[in-house]
N, C-alpha and C. Protein backbone atom coordinates (compact mmCIF):
# COMPACT_ATOMS: atom_id res chain seq x y z
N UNK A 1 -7.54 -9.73 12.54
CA UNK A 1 -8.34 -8.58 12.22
C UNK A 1 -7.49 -7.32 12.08
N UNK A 2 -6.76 -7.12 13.10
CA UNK A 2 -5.95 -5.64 13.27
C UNK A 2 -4.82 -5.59 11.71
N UNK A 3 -4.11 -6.77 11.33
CA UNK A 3 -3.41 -6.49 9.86
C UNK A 3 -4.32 -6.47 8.91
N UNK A 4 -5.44 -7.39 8.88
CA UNK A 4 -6.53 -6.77 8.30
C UNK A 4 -6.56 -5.28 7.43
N UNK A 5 -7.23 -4.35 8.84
CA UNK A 5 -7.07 -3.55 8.38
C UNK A 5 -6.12 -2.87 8.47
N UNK A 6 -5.11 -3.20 8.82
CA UNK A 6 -3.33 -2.60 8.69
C UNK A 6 -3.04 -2.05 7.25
N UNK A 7 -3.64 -3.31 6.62
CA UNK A 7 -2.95 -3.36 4.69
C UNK A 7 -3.81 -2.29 4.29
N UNK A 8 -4.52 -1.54 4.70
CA UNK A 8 -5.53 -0.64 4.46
C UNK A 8 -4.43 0.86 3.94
N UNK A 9 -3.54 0.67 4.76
CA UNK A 9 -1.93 1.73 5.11
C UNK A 9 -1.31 1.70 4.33
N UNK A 10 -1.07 0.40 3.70
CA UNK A 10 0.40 0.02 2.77
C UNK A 10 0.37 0.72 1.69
N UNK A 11 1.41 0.86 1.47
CA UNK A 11 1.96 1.76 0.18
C UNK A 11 1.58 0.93 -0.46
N UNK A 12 1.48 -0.43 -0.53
CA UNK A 12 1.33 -0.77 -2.09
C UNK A 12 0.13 -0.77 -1.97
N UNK A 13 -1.24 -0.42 -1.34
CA UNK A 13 -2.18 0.22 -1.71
C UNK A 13 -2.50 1.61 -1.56
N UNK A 14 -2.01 2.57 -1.08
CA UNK A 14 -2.33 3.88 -0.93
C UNK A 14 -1.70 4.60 -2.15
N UNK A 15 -0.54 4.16 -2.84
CA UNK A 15 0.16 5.15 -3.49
C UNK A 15 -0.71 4.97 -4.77
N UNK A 16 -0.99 3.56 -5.36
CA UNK A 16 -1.69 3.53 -6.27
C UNK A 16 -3.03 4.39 -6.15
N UNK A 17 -3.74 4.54 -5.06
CA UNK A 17 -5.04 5.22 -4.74
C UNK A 17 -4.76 6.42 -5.10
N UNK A 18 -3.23 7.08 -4.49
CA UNK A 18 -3.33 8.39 -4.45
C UNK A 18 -2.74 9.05 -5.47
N UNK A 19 -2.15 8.02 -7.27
CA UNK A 19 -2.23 8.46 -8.23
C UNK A 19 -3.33 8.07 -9.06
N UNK A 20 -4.17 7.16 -8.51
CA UNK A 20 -5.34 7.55 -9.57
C UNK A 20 -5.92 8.41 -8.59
N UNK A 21 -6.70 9.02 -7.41
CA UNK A 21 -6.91 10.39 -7.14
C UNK A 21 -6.09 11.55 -8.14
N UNK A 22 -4.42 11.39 -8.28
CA UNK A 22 -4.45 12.73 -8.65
C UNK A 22 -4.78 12.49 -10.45
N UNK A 23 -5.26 11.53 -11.05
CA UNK A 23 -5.77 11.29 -12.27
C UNK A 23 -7.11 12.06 -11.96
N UNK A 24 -8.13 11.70 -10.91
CA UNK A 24 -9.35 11.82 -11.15
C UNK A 24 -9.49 13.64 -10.56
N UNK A 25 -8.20 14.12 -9.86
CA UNK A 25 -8.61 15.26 -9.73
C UNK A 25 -8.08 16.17 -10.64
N UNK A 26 -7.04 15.72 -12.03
CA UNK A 26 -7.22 16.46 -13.24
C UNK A 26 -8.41 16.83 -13.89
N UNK A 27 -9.21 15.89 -13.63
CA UNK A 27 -10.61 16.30 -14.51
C UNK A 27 -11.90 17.15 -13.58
N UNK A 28 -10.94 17.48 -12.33
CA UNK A 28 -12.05 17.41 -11.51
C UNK A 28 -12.29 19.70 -11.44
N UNK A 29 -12.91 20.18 -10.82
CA UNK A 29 -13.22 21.61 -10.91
C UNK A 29 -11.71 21.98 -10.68
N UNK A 30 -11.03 21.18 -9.85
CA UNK A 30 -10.12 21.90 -9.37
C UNK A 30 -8.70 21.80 -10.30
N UNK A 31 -8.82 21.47 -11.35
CA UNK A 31 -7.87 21.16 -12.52
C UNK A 31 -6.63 20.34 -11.88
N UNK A 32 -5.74 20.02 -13.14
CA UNK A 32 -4.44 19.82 -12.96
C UNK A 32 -3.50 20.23 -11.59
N UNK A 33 -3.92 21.22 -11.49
CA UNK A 33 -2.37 22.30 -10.59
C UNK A 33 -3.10 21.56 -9.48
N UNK A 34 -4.28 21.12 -9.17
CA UNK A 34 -4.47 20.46 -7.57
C UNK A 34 -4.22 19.27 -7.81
N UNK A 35 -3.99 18.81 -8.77
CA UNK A 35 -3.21 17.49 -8.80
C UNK A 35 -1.74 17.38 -8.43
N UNK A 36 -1.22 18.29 -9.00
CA UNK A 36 0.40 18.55 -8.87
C UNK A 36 0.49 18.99 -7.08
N UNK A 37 -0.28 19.38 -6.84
CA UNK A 37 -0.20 19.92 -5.43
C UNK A 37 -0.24 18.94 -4.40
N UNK A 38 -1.30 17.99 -4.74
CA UNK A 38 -1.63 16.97 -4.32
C UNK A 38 -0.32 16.18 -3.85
N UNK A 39 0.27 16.09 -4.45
CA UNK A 39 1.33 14.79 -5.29
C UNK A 39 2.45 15.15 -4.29
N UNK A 40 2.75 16.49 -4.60
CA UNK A 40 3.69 17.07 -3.67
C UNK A 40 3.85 17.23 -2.31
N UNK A 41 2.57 17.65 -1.92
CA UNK A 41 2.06 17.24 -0.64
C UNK A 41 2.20 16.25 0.13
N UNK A 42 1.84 15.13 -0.77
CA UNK A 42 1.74 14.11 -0.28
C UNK A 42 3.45 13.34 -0.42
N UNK A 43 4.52 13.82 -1.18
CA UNK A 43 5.74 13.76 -1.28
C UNK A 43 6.22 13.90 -0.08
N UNK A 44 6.06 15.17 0.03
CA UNK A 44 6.99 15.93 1.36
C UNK A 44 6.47 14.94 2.78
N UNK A 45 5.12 14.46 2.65
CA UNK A 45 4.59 14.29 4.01
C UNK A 45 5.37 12.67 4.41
N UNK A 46 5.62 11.73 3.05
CA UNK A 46 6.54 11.08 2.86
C UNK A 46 7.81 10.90 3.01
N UNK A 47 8.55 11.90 2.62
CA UNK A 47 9.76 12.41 2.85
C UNK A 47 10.39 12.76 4.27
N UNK A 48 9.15 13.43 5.55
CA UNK A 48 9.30 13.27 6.95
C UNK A 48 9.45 11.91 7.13
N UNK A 49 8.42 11.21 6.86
CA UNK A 49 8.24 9.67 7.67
C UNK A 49 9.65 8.81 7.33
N UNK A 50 10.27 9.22 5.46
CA UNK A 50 11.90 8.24 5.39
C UNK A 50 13.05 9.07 6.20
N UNK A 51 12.49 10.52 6.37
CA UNK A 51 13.80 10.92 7.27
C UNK A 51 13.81 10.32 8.53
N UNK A 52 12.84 10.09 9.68
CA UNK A 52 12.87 9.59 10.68
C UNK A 52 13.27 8.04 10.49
N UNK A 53 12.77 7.33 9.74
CA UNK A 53 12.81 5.69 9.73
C UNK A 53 14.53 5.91 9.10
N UNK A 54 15.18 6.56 8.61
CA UNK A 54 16.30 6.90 8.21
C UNK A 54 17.31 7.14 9.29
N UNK A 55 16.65 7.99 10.20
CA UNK A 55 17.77 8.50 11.45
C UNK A 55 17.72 7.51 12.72
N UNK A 56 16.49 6.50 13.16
CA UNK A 56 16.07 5.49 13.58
C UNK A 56 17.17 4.31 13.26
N UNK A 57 16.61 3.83 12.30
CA UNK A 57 17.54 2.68 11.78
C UNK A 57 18.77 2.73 11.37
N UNK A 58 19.70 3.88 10.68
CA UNK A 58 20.72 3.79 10.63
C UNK A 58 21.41 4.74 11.53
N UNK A 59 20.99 5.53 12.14
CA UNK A 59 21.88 6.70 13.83
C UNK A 59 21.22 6.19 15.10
N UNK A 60 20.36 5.49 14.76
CA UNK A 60 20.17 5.19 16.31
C UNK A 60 18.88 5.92 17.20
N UNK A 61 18.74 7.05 16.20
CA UNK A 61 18.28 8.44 16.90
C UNK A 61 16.73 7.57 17.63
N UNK A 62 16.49 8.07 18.67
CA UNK A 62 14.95 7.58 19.09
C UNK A 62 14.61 8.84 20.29
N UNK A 63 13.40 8.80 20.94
CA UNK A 63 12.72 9.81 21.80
C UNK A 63 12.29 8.93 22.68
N UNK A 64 13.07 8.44 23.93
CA UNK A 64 12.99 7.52 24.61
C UNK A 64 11.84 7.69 25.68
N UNK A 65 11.70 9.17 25.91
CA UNK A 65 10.54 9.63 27.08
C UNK A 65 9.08 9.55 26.51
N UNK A 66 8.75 9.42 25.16
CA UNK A 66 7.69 9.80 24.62
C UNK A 66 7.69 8.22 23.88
N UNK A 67 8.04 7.31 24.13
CA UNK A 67 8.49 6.36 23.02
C UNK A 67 8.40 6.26 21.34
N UNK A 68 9.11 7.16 20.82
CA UNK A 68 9.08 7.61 19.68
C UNK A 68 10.36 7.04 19.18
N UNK A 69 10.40 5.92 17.82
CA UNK A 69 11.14 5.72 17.33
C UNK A 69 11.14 6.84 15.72
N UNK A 70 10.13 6.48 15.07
CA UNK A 70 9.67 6.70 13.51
C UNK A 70 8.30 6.72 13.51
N UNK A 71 7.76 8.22 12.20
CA UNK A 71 6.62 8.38 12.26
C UNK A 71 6.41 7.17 11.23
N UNK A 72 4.86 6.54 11.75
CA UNK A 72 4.02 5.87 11.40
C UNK A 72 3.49 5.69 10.00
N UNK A 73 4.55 5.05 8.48
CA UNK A 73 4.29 5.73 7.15
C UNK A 73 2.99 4.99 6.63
N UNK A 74 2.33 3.69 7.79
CA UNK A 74 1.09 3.51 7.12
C UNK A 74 -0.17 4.74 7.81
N UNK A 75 0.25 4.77 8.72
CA UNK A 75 -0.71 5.87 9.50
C UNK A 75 -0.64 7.18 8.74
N UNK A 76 0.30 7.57 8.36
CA UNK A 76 0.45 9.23 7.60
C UNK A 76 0.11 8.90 6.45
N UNK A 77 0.10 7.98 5.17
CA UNK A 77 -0.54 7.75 4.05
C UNK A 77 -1.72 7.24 4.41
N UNK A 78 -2.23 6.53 5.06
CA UNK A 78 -3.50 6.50 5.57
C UNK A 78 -4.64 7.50 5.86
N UNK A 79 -3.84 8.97 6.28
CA UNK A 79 -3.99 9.61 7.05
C UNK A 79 -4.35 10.73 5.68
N UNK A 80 -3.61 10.73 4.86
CA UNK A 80 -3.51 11.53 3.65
C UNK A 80 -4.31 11.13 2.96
N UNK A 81 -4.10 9.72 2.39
CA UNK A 81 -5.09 9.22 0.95
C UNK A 81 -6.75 9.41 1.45
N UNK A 82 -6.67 8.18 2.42
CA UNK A 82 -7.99 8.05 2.35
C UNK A 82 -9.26 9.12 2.53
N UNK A 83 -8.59 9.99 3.22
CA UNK A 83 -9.68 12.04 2.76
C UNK A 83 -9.70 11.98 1.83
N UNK A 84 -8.47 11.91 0.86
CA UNK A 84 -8.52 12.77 -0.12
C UNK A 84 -9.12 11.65 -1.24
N UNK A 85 -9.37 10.22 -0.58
CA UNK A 85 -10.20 9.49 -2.37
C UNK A 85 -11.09 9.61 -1.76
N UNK A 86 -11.93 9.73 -0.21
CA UNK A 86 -13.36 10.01 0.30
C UNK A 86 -13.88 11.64 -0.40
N UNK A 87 -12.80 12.25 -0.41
CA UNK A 87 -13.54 13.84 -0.42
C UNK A 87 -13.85 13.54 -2.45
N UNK A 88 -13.12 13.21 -2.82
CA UNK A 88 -13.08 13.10 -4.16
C UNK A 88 -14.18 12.52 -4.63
N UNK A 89 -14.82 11.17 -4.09
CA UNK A 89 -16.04 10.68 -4.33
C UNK A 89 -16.86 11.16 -3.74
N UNK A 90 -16.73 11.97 -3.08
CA UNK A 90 -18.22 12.23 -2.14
C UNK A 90 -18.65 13.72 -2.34
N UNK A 91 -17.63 14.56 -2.92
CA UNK A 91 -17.64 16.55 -3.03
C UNK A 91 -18.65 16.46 -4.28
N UNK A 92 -19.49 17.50 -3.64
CA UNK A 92 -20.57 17.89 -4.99
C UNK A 92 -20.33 19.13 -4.91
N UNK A 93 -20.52 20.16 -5.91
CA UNK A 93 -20.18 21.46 -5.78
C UNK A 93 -21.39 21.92 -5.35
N UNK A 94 -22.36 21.31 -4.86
CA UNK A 94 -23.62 22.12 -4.54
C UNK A 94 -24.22 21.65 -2.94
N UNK A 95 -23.30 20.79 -2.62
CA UNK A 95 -23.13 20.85 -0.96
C UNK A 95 -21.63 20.83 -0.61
N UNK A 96 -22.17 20.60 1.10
CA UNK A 96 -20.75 20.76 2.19
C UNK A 96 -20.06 19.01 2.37
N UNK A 97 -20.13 18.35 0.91
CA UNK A 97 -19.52 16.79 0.89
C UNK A 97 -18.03 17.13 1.63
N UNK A 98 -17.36 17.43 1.35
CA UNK A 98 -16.15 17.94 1.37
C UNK A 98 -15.54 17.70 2.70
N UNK A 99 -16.14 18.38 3.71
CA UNK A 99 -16.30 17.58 5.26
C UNK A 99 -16.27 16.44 5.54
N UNK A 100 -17.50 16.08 4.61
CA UNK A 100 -17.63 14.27 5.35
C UNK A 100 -16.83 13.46 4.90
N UNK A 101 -16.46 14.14 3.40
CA UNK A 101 -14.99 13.00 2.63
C UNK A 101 -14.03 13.08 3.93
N UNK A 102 -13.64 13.92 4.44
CA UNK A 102 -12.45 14.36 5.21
C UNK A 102 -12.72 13.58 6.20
N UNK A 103 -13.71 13.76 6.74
CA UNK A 103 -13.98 13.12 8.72
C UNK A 103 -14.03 11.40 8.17
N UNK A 104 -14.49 11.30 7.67
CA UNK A 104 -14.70 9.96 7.41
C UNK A 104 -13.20 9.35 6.61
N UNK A 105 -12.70 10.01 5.82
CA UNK A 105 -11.31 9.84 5.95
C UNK A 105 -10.09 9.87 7.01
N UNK A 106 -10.57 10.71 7.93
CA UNK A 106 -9.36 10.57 8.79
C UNK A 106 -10.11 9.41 10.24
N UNK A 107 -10.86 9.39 9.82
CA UNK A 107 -11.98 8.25 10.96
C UNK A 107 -11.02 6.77 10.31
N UNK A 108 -11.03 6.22 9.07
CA UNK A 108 -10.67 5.50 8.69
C UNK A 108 -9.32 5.24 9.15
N UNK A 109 -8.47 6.62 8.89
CA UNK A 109 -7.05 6.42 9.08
C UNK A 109 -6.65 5.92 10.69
N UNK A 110 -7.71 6.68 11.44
CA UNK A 110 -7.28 6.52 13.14
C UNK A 110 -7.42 4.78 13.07
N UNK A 111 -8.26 4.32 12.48
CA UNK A 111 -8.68 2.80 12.52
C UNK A 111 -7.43 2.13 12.34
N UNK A 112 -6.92 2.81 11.45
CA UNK A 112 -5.54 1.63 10.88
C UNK A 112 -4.39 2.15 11.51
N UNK A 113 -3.82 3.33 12.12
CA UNK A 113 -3.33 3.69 12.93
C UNK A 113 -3.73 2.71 14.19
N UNK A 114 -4.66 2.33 14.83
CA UNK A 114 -4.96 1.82 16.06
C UNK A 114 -4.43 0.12 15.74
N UNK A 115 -4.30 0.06 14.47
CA UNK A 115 -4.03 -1.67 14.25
C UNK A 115 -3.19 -2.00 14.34
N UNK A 116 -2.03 -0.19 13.74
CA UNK A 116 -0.83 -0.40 13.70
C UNK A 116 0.08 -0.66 14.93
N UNK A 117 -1.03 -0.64 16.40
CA UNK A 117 -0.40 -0.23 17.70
C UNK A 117 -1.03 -1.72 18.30
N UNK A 118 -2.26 -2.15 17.86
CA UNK A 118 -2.28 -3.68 18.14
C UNK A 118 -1.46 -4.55 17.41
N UNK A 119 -0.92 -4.46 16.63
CA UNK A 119 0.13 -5.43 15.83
C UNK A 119 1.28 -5.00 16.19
N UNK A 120 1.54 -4.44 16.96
CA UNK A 120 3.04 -4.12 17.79
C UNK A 120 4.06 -3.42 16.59
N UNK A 121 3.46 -3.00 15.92
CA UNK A 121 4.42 -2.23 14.44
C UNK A 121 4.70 -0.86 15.00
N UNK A 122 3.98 -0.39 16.13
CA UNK A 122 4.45 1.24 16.48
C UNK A 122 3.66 1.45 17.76
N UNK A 123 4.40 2.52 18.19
CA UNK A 123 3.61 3.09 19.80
C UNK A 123 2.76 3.89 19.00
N UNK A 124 1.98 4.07 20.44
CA UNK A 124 1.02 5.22 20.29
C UNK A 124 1.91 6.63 19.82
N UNK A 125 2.75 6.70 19.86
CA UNK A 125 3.42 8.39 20.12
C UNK A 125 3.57 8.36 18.40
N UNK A 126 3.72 7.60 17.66
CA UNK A 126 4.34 7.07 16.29
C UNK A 126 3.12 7.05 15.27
N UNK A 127 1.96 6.78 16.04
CA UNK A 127 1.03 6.52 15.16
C UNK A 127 0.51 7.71 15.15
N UNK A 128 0.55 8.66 16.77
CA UNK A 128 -0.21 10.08 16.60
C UNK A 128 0.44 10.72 16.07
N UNK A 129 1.72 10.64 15.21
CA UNK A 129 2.10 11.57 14.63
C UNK A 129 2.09 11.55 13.17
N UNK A 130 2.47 9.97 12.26
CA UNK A 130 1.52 9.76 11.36
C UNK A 130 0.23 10.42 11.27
N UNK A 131 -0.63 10.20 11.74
CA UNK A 131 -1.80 10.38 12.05
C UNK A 131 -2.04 12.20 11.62
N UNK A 132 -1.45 12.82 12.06
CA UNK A 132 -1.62 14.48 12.46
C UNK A 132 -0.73 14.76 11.01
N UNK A 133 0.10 14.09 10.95
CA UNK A 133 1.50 14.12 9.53
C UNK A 133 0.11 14.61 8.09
N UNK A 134 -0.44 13.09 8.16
CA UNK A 134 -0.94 12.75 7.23
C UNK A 134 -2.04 13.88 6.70
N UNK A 135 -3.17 13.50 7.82
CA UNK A 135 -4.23 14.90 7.84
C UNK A 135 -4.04 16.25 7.69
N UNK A 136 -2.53 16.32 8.55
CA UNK A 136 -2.38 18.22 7.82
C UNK A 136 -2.21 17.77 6.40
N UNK A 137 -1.67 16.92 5.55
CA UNK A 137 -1.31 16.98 4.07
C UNK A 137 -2.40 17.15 3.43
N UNK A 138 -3.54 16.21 3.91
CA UNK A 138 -4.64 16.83 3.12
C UNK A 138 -5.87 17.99 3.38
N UNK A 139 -5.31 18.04 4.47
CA UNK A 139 -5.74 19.85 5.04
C UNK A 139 -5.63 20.44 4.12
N UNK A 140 -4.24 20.46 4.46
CA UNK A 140 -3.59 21.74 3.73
C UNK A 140 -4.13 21.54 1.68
N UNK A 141 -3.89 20.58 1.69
CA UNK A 141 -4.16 20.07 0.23
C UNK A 141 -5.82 20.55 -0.27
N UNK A 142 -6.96 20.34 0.87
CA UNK A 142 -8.22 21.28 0.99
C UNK A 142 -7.77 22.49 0.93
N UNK A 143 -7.22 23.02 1.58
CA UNK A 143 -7.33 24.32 1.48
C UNK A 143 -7.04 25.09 0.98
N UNK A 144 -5.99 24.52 -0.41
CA UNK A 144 -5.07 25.22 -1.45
C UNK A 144 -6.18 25.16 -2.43
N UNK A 145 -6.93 24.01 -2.79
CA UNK A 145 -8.05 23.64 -3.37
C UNK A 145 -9.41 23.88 -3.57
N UNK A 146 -9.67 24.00 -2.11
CA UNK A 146 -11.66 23.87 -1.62
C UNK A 146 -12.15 22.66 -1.53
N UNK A 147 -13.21 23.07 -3.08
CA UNK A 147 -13.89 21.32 -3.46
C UNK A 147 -13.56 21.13 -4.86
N UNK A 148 -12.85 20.19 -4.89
CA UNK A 148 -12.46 19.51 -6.17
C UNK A 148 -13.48 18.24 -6.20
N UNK A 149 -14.77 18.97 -6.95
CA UNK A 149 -15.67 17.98 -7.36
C UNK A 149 -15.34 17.40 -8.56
N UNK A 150 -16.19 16.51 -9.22
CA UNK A 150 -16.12 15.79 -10.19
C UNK A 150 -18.11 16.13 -10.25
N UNK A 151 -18.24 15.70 -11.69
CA UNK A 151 -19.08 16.03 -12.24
C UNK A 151 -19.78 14.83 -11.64
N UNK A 152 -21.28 14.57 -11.74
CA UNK A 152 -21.98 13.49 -10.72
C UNK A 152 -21.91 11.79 -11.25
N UNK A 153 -22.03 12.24 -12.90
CA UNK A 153 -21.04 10.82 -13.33
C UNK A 153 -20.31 10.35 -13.13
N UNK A 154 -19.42 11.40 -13.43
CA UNK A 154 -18.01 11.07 -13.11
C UNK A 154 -17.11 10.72 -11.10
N UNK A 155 -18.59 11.35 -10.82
CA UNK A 155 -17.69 10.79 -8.98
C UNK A 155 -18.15 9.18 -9.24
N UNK A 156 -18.95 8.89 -10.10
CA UNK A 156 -19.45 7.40 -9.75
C UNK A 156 -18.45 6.83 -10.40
N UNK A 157 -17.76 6.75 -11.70
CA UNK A 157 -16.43 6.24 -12.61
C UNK A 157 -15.66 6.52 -11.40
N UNK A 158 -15.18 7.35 -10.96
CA UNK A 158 -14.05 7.54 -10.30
C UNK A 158 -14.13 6.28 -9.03
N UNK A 159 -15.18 6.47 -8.31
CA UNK A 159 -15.41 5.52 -7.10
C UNK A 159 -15.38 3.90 -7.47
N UNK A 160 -15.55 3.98 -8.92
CA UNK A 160 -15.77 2.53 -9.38
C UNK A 160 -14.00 2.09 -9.52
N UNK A 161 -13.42 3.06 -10.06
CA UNK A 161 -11.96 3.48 -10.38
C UNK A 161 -11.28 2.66 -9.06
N UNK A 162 -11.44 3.66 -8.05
CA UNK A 162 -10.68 3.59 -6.54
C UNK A 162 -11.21 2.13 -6.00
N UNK A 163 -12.23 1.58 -6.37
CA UNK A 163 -12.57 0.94 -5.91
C UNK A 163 -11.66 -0.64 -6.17
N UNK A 164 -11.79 -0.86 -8.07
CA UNK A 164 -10.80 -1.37 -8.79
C UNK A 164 -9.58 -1.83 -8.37
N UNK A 165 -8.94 -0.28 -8.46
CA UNK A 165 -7.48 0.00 -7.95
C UNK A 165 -6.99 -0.61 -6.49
N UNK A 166 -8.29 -0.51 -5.44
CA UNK A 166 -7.91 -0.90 -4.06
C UNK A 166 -8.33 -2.66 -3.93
N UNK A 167 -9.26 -3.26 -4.55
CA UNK A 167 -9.52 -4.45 -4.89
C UNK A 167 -8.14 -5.19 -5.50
N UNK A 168 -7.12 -4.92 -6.41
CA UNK A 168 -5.99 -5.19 -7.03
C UNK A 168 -4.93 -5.23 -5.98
N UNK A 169 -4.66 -4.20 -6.07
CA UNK A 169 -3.42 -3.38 -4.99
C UNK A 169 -3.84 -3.86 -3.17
N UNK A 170 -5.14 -4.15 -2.43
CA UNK A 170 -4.87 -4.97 -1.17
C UNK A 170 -4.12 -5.76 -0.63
N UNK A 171 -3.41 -5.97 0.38
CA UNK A 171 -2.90 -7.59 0.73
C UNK A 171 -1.67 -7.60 0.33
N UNK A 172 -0.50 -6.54 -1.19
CA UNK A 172 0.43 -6.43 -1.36
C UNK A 172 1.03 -5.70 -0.47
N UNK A 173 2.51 -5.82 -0.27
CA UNK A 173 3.40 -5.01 0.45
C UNK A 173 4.32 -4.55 -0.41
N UNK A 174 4.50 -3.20 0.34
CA UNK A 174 6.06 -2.65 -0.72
C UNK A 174 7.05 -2.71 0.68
N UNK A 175 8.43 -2.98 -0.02
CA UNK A 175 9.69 -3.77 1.04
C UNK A 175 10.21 -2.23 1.10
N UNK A 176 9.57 -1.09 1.22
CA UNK A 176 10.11 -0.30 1.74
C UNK A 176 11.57 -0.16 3.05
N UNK A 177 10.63 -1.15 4.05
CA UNK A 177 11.27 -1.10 5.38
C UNK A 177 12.19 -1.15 5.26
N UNK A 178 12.41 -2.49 4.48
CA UNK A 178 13.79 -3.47 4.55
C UNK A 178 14.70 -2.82 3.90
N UNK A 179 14.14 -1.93 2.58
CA UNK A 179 15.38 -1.21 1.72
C UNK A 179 15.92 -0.26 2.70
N UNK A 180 14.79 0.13 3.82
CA UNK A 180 15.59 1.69 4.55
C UNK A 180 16.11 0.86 5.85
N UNK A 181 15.99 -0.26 6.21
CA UNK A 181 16.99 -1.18 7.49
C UNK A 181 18.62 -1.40 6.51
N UNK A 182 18.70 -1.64 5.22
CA UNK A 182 20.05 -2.07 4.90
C UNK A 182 20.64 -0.72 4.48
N UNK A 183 19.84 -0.05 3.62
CA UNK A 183 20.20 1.29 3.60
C UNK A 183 20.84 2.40 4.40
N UNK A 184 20.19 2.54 5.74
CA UNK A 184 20.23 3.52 6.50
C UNK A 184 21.66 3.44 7.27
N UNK A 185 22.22 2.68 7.52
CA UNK A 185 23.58 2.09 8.06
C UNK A 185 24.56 2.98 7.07
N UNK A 186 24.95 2.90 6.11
CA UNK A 186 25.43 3.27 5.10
C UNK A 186 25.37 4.75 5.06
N UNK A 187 24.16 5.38 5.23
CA UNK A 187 24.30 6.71 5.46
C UNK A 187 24.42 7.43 6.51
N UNK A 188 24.30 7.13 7.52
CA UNK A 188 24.50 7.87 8.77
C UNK A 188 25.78 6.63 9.27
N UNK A 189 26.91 6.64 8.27
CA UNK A 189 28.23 6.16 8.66
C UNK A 189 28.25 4.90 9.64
N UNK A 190 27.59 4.35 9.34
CA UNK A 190 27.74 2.75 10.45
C UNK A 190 28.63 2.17 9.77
């Protein structure tokens, strides 16, 4: 059950989610530029999780009192996407959707975060920081934004979209890890 919903995390389903999101939030009130924002956002929040799994695996570096090796990169894309394809299907410009995309997005993410700590893939200290990583990205990504609705058709195409996309893309893995275990040696001089 717990990898189950683990694969819920994986890049090779979240990243696809979170470029057709920034497809569906070109068309959406909030134009293009919250797409680009999006993207970036969600870059950088990425870019923490390979620096740590980077300084981890090839320096050694760890937080032995807190048991902190590396933040949690299914928990922080977890943590990111799934708000932001909930808020996307669910924002109407004529209510407060926008919230419940979010809570119910980061409700999801704690789920797969918690699987990630029954499947022995990370401590708790690893997943709460994924976890907090992820959600400020699409905080912050709300709040540069608002509500990036979609027109009422179009949240239903889109949901049919994400839906598609996550039906395809489930159950795959991207060998991330393994490229940053042979990798990381090499750069921090091993």
């Amino acid at each position: 059950m717990w990898s189950t919903l683990s694969n819920l995390g994986d890049a090779a389903l979240t990243l696809p989610l979170a470029l057709t999101c920034a497809a569906w939030l070109t068309m959406s009130s909030a134009g293009w530029r919250s797409a680009a924002n999006w993207l970036v956002l969600l870059t950088g929040g990425a870019f923490v999780v390979g620096v740590t799994k980077v300084l981890y695996a090839g320096c050694g570096l760890e937080i032995r009192a807190i048991d902190f090796r590396v933040i949690s990169g299914h928990t922080m894309l977890a943590s990111a996407v799934w708000p932001a394809t909930l808020v996307i299907c669910l924002t109407n410009s004529r209510d407060n959707s926008t919230k419940l995309g979010f809570a119910l997005g980061v409700l999801i993410a704690a789920m797969i975060g918690t699987a990630r700590v029954f499947d022995n893939a990370h401590t708790v200290s690893e997943v709460v920081a994924g976890w907090c990583l992820g959600s400020l990205v699409t905080f912050t990504f709300l709040q540069m934004t608002m509500q990036p609705a979609l027109q009422g058709r179009l949240r239903a195409l889109a949901a049919l979209t994400i839906f598609g996309v996550s039906a395809i893309a489930y159950g795959h893995h991207v060998p991330i890890q393994e490229a940053i275990e042979y990798y990381s040696p090499f750069l921090c001089g091993r």
